[in-house]
C-alpha atoms as a PDB file:
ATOM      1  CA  UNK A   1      12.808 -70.884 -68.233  1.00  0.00           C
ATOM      2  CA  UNK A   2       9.261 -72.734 -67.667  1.00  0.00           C
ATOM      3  CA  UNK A   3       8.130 -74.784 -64.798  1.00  0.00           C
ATOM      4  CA  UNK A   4       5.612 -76.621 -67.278  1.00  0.00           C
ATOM      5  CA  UNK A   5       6.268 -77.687 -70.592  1.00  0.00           C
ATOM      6  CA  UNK A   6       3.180 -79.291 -72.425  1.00  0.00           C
ATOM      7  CA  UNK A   7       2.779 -82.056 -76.000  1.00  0.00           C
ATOM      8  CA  UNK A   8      -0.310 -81.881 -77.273  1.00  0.00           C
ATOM      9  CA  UNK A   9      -0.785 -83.755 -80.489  1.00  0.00           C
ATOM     10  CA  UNK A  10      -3.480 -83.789 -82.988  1.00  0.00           C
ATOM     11  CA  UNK A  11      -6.191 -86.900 -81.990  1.00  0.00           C
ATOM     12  CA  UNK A  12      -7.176 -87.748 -85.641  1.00  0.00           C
ATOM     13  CA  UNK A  13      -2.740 -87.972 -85.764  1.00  0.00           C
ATOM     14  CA  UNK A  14      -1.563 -89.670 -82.770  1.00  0.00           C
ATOM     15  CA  UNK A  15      -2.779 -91.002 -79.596  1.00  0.00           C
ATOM     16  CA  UNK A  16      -1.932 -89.657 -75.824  1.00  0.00           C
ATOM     17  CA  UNK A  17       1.048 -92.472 -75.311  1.00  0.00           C
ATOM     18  CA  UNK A  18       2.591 -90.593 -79.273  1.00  0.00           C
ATOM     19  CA  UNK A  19       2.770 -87.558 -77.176  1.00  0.00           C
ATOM     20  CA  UNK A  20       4.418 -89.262 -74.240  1.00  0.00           C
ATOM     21  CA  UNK A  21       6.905 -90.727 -76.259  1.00  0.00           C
ATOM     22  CA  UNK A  22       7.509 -86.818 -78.261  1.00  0.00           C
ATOM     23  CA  UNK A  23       8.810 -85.679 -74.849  1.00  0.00           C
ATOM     24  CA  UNK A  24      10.972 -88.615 -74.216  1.00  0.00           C
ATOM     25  CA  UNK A  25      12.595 -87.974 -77.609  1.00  0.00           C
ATOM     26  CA  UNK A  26      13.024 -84.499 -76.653  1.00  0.00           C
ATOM     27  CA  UNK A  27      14.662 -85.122 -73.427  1.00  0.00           C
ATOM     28  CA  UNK A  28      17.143 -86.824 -75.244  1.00  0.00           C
ATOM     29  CA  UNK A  29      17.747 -84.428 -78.121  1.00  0.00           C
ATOM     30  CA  UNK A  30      17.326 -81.176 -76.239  1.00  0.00           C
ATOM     31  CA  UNK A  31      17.676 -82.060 -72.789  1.00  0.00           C
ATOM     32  CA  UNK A  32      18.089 -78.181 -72.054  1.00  0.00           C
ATOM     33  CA  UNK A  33      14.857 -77.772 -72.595  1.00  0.00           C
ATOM     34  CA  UNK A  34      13.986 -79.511 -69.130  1.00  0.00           C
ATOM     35  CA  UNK A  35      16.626 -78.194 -66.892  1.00  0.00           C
ATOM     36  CA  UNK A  36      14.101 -76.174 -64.486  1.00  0.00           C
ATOM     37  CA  UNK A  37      10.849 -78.274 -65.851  1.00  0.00           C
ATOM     38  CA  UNK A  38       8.875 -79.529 -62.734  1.00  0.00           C
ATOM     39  CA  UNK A  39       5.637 -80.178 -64.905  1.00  0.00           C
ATOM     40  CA  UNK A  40       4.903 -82.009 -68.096  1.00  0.00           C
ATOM     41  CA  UNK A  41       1.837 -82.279 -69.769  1.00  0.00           C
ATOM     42  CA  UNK A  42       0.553 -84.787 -72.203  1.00  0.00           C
ATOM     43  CA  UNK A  43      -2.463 -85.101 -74.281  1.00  0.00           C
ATOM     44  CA  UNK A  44      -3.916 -85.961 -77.918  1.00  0.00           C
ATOM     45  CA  UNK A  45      -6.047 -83.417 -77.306  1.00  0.00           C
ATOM     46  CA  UNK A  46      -9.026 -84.443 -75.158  1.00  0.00           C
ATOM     47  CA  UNK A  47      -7.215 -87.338 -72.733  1.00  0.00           C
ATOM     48  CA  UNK A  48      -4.579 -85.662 -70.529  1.00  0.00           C
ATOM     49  CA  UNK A  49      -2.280 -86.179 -68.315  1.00  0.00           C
ATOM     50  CA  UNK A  50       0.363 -84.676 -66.086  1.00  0.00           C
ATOM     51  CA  UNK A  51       3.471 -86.238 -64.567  1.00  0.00           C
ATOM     52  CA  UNK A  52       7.188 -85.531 -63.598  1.00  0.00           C
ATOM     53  CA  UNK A  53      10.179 -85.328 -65.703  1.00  0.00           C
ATOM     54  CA  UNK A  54      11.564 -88.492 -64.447  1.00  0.00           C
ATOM     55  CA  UNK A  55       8.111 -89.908 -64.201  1.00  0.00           C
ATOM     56  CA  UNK A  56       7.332 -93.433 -66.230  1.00  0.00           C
ATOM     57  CA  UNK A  57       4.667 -93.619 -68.184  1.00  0.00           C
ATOM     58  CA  UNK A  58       2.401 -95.173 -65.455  1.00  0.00           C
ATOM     59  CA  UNK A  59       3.296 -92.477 -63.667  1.00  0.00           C
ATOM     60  CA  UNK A  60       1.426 -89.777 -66.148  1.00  0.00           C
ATOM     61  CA  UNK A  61      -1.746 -89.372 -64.157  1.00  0.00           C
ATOM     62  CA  UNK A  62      -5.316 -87.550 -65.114  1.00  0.00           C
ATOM     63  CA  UNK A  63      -6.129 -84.561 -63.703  1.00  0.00           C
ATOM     64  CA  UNK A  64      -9.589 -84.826 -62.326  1.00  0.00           C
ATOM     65  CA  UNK A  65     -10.791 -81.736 -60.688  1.00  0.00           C
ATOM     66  CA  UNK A  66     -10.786 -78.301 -61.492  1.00  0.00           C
ATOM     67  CA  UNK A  67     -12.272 -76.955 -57.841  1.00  0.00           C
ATOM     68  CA  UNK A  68     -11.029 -79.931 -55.663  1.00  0.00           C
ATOM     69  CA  UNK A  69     -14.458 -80.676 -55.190  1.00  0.00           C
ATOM     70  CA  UNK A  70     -16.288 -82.101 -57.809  1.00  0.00           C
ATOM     71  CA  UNK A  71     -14.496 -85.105 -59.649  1.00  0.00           C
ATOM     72  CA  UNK A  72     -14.607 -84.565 -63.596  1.00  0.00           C
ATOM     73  CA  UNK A  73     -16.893 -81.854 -63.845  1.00  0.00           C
ATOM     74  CA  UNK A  74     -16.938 -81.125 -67.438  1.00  0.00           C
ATOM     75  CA  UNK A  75     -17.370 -85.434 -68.336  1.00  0.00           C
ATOM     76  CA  UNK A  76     -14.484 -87.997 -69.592  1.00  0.00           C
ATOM     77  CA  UNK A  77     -14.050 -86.991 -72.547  1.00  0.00           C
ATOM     78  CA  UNK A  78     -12.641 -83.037 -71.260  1.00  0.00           C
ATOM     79  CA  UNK A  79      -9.243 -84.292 -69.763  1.00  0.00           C
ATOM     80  CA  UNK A  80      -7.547 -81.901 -71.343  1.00  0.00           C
ATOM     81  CA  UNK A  81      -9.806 -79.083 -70.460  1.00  0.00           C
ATOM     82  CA  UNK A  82     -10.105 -80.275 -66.855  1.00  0.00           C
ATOM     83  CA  UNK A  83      -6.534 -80.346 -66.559  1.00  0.00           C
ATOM     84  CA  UNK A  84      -5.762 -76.936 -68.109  1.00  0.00           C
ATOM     85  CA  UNK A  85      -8.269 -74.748 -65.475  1.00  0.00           C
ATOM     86  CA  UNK A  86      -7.622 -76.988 -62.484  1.00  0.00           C
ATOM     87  CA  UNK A  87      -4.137 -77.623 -62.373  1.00  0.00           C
ATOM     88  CA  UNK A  88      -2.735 -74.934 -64.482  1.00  0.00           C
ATOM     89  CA  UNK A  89      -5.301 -72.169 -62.987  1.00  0.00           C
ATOM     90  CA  UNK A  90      -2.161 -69.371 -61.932  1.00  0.00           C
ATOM     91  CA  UNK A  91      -2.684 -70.246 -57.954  1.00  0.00           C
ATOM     92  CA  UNK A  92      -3.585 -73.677 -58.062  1.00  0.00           C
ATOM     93  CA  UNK A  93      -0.447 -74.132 -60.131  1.00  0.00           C
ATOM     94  CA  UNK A  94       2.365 -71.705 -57.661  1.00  0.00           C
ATOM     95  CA  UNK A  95       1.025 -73.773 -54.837  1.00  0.00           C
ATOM     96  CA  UNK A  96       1.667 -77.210 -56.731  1.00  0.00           C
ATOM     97  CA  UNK A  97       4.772 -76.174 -57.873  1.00  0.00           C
ATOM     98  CA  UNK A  98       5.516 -74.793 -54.602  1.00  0.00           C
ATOM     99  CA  UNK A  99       4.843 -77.505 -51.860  1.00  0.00           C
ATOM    100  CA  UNK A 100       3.772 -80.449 -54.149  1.00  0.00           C
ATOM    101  CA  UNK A 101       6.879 -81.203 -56.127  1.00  0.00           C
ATOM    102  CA  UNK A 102       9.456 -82.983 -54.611  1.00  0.00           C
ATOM    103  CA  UNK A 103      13.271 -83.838 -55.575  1.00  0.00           C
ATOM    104  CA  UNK A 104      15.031 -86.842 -54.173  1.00  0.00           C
ATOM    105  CA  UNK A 105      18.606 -87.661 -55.201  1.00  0.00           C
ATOM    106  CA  UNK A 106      19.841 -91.089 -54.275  1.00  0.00           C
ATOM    107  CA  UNK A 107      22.860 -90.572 -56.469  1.00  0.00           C
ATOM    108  CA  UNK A 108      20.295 -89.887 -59.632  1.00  0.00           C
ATOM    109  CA  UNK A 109      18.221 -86.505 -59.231  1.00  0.00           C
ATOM    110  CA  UNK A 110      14.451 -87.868 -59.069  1.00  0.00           C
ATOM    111  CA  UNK A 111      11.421 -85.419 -59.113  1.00  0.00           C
ATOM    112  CA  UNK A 112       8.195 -86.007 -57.781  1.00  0.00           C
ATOM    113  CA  UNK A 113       4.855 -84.858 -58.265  1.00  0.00           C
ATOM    114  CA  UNK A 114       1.686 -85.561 -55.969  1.00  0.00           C
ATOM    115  CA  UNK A 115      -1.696 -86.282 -57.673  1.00  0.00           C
ATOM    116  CA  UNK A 116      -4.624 -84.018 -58.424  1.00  0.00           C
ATOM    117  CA  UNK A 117      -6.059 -84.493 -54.553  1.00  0.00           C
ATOM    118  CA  UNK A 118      -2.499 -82.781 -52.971  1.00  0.00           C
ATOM    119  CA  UNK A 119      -3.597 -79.043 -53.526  1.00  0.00           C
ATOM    120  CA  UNK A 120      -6.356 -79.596 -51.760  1.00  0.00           C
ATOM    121  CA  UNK A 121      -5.325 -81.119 -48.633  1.00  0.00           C
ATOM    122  CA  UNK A 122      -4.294 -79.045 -45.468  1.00  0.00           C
ATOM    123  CA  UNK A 123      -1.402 -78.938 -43.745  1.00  0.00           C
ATOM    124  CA  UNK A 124       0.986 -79.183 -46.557  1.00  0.00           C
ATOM    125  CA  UNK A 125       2.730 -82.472 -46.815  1.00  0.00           C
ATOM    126  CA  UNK A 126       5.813 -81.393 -48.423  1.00  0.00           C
ATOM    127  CA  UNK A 127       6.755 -79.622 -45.629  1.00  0.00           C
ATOM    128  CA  UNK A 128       5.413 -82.505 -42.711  1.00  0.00           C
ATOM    129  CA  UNK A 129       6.954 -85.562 -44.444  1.00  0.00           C
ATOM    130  CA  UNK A 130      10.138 -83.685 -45.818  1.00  0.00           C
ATOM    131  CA  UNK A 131      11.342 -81.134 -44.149  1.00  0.00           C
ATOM    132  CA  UNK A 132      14.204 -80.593 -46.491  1.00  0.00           C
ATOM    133  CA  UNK A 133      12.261 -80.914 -49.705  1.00  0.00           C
ATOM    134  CA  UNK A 134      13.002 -77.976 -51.616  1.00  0.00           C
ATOM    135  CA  UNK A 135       9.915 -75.847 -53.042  1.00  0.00           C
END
């Protein structure tokens, strides 16, 4: 069981949007794979970015902070890098996973994943807008 599950393809062989399109395959083949996924990764390798299982594509976002302080602190061309010790750090990512991710189910189960800003707001707004959000 993993909470994160990551495609990260070879620049000089595909492009980020390749690797976006490697998990949709595998949702279809092996959907099993993504029953307890809350996180998925995507990157060629330096561009990155993160989104939910039932996100689009627009909805695969950069990571942009590894402190929530400084915006891109290692330069544009270290998404990947920026994404791995920000939002993957261990307690950056059990609080993300834990008040950030949010399931909806309006007869299709939908789940939801803030930006790279959330962690660092205060209060939590998982549990002010949506009080039965499940972490």
């Amino acid at each position: 069981m993993w909470s994160v599950a990551c495609e990260v393809l070879h620049p000089t062989l595909a492009d980020l949007w390749k690797a976006y399109d490697q998990i949709q395959t595998y949702k279809e083949q092996i959907p099993d794979l993504f029953q307890y996924n809350e996180v998925l990764v995507i990157s060629d390798g330096t561009e990155a970015r993160m989104g939910s299982l039932s996100a689009n594509a627009e909805r695969f976002l950069q990571w942009r902070t590894i402190d929530g302080i400084q915006l891109d602190h290692l330069g544009q061309f270290n998404e990947l890098q920026t994404l791995v010790r920000g939002a993957l750090a261990p307690q950056v990512l059990l609080d993300y996973l834990s008040y950030f991710v949010l399931f909806e189910d309006d007869g299709n189960l939908v789940k939801k994943i803030a930006d790279y800003a959330a962690p660092w707001t205060k209060p939590r707004p998982c549990a002010m807008k949506w009080p039965s959000c499940r972490p």
